[in-house]
Protein backbone atom coordinates (compact mmCIF):
# COMPACT_ATOMS: atom_id res chain seq x y z
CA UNK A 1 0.00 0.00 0.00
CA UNK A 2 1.96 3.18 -0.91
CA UNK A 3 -0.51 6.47 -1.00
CA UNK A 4 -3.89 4.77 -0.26
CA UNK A 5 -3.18 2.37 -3.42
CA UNK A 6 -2.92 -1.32 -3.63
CA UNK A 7 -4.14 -4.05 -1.27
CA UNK A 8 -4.38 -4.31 2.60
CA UNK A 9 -2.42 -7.43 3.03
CA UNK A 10 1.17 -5.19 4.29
CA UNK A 11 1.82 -2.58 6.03
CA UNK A 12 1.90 0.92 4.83
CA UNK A 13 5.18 1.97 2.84
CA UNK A 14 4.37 5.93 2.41
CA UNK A 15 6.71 6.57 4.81
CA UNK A 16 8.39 3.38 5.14
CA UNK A 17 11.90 5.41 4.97
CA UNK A 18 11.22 7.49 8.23
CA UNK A 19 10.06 4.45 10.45
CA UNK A 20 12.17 1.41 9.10
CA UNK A 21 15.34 2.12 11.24
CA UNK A 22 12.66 1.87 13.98
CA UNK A 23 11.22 -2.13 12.96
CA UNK A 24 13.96 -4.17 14.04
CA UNK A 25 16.96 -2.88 16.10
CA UNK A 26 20.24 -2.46 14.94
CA UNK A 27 18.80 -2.07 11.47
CA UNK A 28 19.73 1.24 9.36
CA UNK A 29 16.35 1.78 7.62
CA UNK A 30 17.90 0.84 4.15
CA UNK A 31 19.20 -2.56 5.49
CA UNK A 32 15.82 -2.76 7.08
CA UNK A 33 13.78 -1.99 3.29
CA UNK A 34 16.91 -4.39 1.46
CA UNK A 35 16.15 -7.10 3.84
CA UNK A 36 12.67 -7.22 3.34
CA UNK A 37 12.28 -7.05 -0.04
CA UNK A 38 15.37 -10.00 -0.62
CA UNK A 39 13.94 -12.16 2.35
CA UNK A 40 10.11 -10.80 2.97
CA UNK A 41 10.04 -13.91 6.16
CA UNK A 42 12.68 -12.41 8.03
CA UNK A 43 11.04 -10.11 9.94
CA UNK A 44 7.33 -9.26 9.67
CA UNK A 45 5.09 -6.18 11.31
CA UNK A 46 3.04 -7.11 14.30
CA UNK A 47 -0.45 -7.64 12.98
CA UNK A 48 0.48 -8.90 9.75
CA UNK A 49 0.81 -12.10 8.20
CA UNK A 50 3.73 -13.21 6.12
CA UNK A 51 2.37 -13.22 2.81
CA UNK A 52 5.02 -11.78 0.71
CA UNK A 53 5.95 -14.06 -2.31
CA UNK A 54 9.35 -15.15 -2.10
CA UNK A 55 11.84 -14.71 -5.21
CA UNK A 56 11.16 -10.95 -6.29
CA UNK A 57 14.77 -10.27 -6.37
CA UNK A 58 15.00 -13.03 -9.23
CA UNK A 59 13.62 -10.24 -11.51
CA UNK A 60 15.55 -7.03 -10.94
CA UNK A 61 18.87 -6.46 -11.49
CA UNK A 62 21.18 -5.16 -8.70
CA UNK A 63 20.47 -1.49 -9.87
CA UNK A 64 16.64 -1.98 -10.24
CA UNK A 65 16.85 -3.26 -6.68
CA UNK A 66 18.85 -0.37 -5.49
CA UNK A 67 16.42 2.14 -7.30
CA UNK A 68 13.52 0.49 -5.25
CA UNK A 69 14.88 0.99 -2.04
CA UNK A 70 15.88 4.25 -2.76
CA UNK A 71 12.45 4.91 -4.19
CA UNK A 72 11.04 3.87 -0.80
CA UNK A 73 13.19 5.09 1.41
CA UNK A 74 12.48 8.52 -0.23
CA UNK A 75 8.75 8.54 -0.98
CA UNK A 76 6.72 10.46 1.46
């Protein structure tokens, strides 16, 4: 769900970049986004379920997956 769009299976990611050094401790936020996109299990949000396919990373090259965290941690 980024800006009200999408489904209501995840948390929101909005603002992902200004809470996700605050999810799991010891975590820098873009460690935090990197790890959940390569390895969606590893930590999940109280109240959710883990859902998140596994295997996304197969499709983007290591720039496209750079650009998307970026992307996220930036979009507010």
């Amino acid at each position: 769900l980024i800006d009200g769009q999408g489904g209501r299976l995840a948390p929101e990611l909005t603002r992902i970049g200004t809470v996700a050094d605050t999810r799991r401790p010891g975590a820098t936020d873009e460690e935090y986004i990197r790890e959940s996109i390569v390895s969606p299990g590893a930590y999940i949000v109280p109240g959710f379920n883990d859902v998140m396919p596994r295997g996304l990373t197969r499709m983007l090259s290591a720039k496209d997956l750079d650009a998307l965290i970026l992307f996220l941690r930036d979009h507010e």
